[in-house]
Structure formats: C-alpha cells, structure tokens
C-alpha atoms as a PDB file:
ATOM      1  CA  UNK A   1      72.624 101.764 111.587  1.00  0.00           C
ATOM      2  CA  UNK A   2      75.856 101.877 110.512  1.00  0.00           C
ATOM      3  CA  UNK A   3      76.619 104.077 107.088  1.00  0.00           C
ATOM      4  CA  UNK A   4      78.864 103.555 104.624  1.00  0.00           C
ATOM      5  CA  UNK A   5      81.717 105.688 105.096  1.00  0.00           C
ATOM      6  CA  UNK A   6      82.572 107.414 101.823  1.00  0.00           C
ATOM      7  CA  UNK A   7      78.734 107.849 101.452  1.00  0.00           C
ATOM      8  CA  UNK A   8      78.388 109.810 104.695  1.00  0.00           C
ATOM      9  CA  UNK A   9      80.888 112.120 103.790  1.00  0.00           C
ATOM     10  CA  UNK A  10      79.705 112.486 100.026  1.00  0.00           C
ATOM     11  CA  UNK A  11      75.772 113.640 101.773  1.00  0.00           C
ATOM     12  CA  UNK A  12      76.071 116.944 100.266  1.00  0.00           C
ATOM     13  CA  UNK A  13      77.697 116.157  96.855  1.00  0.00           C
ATOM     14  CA  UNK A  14      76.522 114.860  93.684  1.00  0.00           C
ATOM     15  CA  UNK A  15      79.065 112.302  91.772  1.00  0.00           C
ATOM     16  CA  UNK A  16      78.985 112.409  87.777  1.00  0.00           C
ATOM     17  CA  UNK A  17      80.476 109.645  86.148  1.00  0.00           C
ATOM     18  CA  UNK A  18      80.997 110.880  82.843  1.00  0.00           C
ATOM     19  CA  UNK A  19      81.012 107.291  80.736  1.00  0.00           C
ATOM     20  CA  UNK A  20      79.054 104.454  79.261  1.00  0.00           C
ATOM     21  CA  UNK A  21      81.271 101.597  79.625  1.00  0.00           C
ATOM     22  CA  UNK A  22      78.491  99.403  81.822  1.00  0.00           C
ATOM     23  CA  UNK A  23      81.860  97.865  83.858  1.00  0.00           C
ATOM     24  CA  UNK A  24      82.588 101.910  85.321  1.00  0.00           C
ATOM     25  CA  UNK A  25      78.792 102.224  86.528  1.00  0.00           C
ATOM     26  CA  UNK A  26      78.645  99.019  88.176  1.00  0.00           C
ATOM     27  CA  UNK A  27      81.729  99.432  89.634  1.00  0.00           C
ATOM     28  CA  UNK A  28      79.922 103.005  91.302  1.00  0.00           C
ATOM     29  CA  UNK A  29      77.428 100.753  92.702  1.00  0.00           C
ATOM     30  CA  UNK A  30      79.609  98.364  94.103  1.00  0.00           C
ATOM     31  CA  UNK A  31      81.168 101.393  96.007  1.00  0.00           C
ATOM     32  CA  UNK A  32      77.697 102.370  97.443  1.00  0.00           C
ATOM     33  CA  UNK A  33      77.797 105.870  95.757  1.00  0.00           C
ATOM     34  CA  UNK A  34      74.963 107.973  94.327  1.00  0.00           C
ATOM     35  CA  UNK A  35      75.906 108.833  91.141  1.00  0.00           C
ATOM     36  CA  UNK A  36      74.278 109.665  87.647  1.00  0.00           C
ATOM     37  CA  UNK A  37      75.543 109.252  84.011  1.00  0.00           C
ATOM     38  CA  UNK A  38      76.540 112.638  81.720  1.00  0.00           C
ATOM     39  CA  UNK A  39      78.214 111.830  78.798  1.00  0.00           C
ATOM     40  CA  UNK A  40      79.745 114.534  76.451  1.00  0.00           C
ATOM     41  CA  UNK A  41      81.608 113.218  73.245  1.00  0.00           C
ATOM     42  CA  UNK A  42      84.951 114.284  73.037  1.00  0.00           C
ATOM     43  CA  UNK A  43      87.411 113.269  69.564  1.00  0.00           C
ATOM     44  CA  UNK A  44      90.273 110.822  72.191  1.00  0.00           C
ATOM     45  CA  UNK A  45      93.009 111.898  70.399  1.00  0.00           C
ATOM     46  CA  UNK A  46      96.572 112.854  72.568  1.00  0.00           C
ATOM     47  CA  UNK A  47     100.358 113.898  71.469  1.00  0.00           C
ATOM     48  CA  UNK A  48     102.513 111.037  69.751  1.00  0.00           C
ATOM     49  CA  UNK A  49     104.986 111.845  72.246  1.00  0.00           C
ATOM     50  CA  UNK A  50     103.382 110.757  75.497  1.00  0.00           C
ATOM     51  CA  UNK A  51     103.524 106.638  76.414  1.00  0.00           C
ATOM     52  CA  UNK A  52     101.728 104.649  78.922  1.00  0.00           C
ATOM     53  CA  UNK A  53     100.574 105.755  81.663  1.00  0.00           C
ATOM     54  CA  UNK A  54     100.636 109.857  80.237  1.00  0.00           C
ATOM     55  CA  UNK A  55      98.508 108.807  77.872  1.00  0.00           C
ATOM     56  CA  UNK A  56      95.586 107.435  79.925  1.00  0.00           C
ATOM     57  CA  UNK A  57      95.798 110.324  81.979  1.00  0.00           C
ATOM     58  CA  UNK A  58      95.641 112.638  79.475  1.00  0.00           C
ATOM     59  CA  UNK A  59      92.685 111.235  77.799  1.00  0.00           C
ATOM     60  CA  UNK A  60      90.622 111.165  81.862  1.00  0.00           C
ATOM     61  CA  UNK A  61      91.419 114.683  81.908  1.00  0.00           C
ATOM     62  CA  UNK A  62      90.626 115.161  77.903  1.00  0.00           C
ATOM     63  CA  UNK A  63      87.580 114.015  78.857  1.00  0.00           C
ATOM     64  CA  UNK A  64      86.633 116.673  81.584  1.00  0.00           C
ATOM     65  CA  UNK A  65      87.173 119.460  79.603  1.00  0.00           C
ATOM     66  CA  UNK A  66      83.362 119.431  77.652  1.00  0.00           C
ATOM     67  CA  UNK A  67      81.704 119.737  81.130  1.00  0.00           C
ATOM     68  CA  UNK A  68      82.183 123.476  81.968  1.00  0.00           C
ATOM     69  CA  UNK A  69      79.246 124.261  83.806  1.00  0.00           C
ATOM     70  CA  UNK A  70      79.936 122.197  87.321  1.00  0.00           C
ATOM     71  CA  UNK A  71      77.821 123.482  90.340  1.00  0.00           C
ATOM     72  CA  UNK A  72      79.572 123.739  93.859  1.00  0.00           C
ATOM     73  CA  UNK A  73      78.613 120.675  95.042  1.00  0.00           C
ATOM     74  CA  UNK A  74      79.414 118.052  92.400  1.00  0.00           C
ATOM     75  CA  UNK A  75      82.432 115.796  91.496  1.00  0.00           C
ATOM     76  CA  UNK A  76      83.177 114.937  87.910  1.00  0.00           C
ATOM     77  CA  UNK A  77      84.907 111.221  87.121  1.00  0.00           C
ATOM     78  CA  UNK A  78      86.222 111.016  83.788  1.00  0.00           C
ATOM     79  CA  UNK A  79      88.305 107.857  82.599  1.00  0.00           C
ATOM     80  CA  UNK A  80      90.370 106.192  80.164  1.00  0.00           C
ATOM     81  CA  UNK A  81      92.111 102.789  79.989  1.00  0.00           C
ATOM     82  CA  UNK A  82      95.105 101.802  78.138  1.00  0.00           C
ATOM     83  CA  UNK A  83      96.764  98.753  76.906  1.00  0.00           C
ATOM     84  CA  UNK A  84     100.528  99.326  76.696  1.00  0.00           C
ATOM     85  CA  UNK A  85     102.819  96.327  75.223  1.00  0.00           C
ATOM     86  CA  UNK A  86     106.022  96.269  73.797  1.00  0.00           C
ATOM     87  CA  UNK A  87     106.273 100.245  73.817  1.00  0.00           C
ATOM     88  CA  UNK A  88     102.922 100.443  71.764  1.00  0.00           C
ATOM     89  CA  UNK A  89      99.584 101.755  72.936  1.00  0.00           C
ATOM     90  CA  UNK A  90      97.077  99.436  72.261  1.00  0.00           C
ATOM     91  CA  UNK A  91      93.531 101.375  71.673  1.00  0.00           C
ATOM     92  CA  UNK A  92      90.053  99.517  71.125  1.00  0.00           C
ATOM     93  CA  UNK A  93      89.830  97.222  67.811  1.00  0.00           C
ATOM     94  CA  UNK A  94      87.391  98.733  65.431  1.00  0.00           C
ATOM     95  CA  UNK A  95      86.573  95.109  63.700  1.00  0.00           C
ATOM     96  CA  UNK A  96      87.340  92.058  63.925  1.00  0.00           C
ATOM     97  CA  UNK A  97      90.817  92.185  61.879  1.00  0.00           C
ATOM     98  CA  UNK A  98      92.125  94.613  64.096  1.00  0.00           C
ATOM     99  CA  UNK A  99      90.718  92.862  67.481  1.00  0.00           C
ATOM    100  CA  UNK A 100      92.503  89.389  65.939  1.00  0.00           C
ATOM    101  CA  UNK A 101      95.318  91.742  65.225  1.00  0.00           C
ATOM    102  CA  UNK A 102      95.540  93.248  68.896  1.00  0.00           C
ATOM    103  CA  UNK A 103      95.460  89.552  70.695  1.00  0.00           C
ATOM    104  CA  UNK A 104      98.010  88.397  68.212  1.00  0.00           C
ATOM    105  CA  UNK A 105     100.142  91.107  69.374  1.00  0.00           C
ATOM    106  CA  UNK A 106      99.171  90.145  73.274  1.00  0.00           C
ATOM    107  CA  UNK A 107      99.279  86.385  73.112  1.00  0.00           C
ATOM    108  CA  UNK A 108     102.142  84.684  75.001  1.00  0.00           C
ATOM    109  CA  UNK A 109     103.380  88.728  76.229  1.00  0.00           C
ATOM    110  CA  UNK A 110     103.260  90.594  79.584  1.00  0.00           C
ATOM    111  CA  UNK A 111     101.191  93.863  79.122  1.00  0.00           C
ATOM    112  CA  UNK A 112     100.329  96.816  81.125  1.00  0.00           C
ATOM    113  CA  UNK A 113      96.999  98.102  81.800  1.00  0.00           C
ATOM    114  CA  UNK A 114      96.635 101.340  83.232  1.00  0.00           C
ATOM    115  CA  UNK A 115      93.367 103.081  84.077  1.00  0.00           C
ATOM    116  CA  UNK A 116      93.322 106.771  84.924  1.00  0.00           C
ATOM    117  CA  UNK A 117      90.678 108.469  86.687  1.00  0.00           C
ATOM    118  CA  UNK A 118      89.938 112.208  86.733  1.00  0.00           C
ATOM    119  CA  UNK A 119      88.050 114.306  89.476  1.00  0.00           C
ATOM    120  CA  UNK A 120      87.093 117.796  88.389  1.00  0.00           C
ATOM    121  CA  UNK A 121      85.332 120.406  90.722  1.00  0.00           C
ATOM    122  CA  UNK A 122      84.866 123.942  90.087  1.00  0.00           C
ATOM    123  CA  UNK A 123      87.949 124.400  92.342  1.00  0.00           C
ATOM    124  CA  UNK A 124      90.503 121.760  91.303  1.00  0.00           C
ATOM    125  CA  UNK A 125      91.474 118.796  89.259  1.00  0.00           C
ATOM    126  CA  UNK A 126      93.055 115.582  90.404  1.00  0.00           C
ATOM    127  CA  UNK A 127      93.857 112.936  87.971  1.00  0.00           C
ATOM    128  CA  UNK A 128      95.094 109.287  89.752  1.00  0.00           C
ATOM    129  CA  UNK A 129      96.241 106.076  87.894  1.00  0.00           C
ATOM    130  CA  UNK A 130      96.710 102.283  88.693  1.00  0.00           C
ATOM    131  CA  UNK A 131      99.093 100.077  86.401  1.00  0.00           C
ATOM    132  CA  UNK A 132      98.608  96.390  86.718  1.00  0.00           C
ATOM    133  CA  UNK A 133     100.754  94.225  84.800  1.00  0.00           C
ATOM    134  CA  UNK A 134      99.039  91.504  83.037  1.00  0.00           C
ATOM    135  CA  UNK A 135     100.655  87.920  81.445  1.00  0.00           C
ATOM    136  CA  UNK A 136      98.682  86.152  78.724  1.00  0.00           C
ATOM    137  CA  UNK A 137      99.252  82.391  77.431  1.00  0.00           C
ATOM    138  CA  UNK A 138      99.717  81.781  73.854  1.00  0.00           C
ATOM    139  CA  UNK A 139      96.719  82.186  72.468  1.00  0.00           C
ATOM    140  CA  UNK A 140      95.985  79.759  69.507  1.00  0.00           C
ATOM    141  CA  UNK A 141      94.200  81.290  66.350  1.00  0.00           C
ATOM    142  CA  UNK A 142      91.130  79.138  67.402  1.00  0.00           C
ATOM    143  CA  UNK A 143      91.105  80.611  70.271  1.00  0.00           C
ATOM    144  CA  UNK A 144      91.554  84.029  69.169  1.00  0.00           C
ATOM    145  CA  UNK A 145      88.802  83.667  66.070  1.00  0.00           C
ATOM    146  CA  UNK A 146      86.623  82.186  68.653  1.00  0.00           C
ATOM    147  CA  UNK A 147      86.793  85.081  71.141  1.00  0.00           C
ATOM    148  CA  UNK A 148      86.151  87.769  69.079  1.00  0.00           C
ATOM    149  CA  UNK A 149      83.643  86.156  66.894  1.00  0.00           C
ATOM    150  CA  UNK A 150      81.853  85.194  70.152  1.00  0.00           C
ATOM    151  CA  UNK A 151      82.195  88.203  72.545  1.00  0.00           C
ATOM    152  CA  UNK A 152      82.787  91.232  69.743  1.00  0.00           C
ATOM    153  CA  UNK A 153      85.050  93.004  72.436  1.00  0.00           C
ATOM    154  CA  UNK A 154      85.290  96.125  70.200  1.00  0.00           C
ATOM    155  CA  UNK A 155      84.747  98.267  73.008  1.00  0.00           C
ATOM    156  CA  UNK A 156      87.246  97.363  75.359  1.00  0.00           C
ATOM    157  CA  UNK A 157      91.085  98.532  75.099  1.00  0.00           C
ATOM    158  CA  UNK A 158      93.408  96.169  73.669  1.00  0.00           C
ATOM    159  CA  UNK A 159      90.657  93.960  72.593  1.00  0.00           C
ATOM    160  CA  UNK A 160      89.642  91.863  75.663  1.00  0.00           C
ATOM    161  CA  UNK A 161      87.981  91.813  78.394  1.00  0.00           C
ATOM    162  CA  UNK A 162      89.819  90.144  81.630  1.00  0.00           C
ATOM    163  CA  UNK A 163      86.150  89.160  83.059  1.00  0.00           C
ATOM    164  CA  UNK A 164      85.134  87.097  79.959  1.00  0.00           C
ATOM    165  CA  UNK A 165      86.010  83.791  78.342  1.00  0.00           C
ATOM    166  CA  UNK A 166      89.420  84.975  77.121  1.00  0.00           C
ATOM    167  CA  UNK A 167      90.105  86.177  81.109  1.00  0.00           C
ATOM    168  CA  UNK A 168      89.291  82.811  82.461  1.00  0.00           C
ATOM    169  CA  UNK A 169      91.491  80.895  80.135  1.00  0.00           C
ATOM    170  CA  UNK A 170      94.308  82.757  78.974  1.00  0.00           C
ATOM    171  CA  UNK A 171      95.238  84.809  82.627  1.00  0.00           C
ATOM    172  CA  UNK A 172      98.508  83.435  83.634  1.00  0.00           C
ATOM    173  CA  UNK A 173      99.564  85.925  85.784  1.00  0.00           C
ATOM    174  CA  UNK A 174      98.066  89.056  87.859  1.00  0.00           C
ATOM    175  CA  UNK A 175     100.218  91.811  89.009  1.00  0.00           C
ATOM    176  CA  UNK A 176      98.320  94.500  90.455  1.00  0.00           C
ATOM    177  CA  UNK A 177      94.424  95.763  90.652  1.00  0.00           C
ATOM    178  CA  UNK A 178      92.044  93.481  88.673  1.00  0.00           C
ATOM    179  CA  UNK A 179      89.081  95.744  89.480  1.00  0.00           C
ATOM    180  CA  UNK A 180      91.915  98.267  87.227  1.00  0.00           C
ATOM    181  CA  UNK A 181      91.841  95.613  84.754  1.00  0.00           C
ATOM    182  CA  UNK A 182      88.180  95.483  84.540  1.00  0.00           C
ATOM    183  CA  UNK A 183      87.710  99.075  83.879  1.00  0.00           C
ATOM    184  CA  UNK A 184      88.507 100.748  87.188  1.00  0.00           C
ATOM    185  CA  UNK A 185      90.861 100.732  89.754  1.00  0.00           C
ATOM    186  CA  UNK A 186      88.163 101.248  92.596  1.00  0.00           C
ATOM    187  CA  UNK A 187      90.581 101.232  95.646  1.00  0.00           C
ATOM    188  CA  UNK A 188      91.880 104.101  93.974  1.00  0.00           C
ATOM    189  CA  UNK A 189      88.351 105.963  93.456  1.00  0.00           C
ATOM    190  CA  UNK A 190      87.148 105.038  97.043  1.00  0.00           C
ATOM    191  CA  UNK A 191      90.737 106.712  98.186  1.00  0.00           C
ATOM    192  CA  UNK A 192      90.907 109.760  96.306  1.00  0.00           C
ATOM    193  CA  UNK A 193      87.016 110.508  96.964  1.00  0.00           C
ATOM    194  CA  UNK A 194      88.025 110.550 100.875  1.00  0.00           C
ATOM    195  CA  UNK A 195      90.837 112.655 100.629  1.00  0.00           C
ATOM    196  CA  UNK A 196      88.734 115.039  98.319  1.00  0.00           C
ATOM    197  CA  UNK A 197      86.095 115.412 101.237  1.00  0.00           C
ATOM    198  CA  UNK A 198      87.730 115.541 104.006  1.00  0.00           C
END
C-alpha cells in the first residue's frame, strides 16, 4: 500500500498544533498528519512598529514561547493570521460594532491576508508565511448587519470568514492561497514539514 509521503517521514515524530481555531485542525487532517491539540494562553500583543506580514509572524512565534518543555521527537505549529488593509492591521472584532466596523472598512477594498506558521523543536525555529491578496464587493449595510448577526465571526481576523456566506457572495477576486485565507496556508505546512525531516 502506498503511504502518504509526509506521514512516512513524520513515523517517529509527534506534531503539536498549538490552537483551537477548528479551520487549523481540520486542515491537519486534510494533510493526513497525526497530530494532537496543546494550547497555552499567551496575551497577542506585538511592537507598534512592525506591519503586515512582521506582525503575523511575530505573533506564530509569540505563541511558541509558553511551550518550553519539547521532547526530541516532536514539532510545535504555532499560528497567527492577519488582516492588513490600507496600512492598518485588522485584528478579530470583539462585538458586533467593531465586526460591522471591520467590514465597513473592507467593503469595496483589496486586503491582504497573511498567515504565519511557526515550527519549534528543541533544536531550531522556523517561522514561514503566505500573503494572499483578497478583493471584496461593496458590501451593503444589509448585508453587513446580516452577516454578523447571522454568523457572529468574532473569532476570525478582520471579521469574516472567506468559507461562509459573506465568502460566497462578496469574493471578487483571489490572489494567492485560499486554504491561507481559511486559516492556513497548507502547501506551505506540507513543504516546510518535508524539508524539516529530511
């Protein structure tokens, strides 16, 4: 029978996948891997300075730093998505003002979404990112009010998710990873996991 490749080469390793966001774990499955689920709280708060991408890999590796007991054998993934439009970092809504708030800000705009992903071992640290660029119609404030009331998307950056409602009718244009979009960029994780094992 014919194995999956990254799986065959993980046989002595155990993956962590240090979130709850239920999009990151079935992502994991979708790749075939063995994993479990650690999470450690960790206050996401970074520099004013850094922008875009800097910031979502800073939070990945932010997010690393509570696990400080790793055995040999096992591979920590850590990750963070950010929203990024008009030179603004665009975080996940608290309530519904600030979710309306977010899509106003969105509606009719190109935005960037960048995922970063960390991999920590008691030997090294690798942190990878994928930018897609994302164009939404303008949204109406029907629309909007309608989404949020609807699909409370509190816990996703910038205040929607691509896969829902929103996704299906406000997605003009794709430039990039929409796995990325989703929650994480899994070409990227399938990649960087090979390299690491080799």
């Amino acid at each position: 029978m014919i194995k999956n490749p990254l799986v065959e080469k993980l046989e002595n390793k155990t993956i962590i996948l240090a979130s709850g966001s239920p999009r990151r774990k079935k992502f994991l499955e979708e790749l075939g891997i063995p994993f479990r689920i650690s999470i450690k709280s960790v206050e996401e708060v970074y520099p004013e300075h850094l922008e875009g991408a800097a910031i979502a890999d800073y939070l990945a590796q932010l997010k690393a730093t509570p696990f400080t007991n790793l055995a040999q054998n096992e591979i920590l993934l850590t990750s963070d998505t950010v929203v990024w439009c008009n030179g603004r970092s665009l975080a996940k809504a608290g309530n519904k003002k600030e979710a309306i708030a977010m899509l106003e800000k969105l509606s009719g705009q190109w935005h960037s979404v960048i995922t970063s992903v960390c991999f920590t071992t008691i030997q090294k640290q690798i942190t990878v990112h994928a930018n897609t660029e994302v164009k939404l119609k303008k949204l109406t404030p029907e629309e909007i009010s309608f989404y949020v009331e609807q699909y409370t998307p509190f816990d996703k950056a910038g205040a929607y998710g691509i896969q829902e409602w929103i996704g299906a009718i406000g997605i003009e244009e794709i430039k990039g990873s929409y796995n990325n979009v989703v929650g994480l960029p899994t070409h990227l994780v399938y990649k960087t996991l090979m390299d690491m094992v080799e």
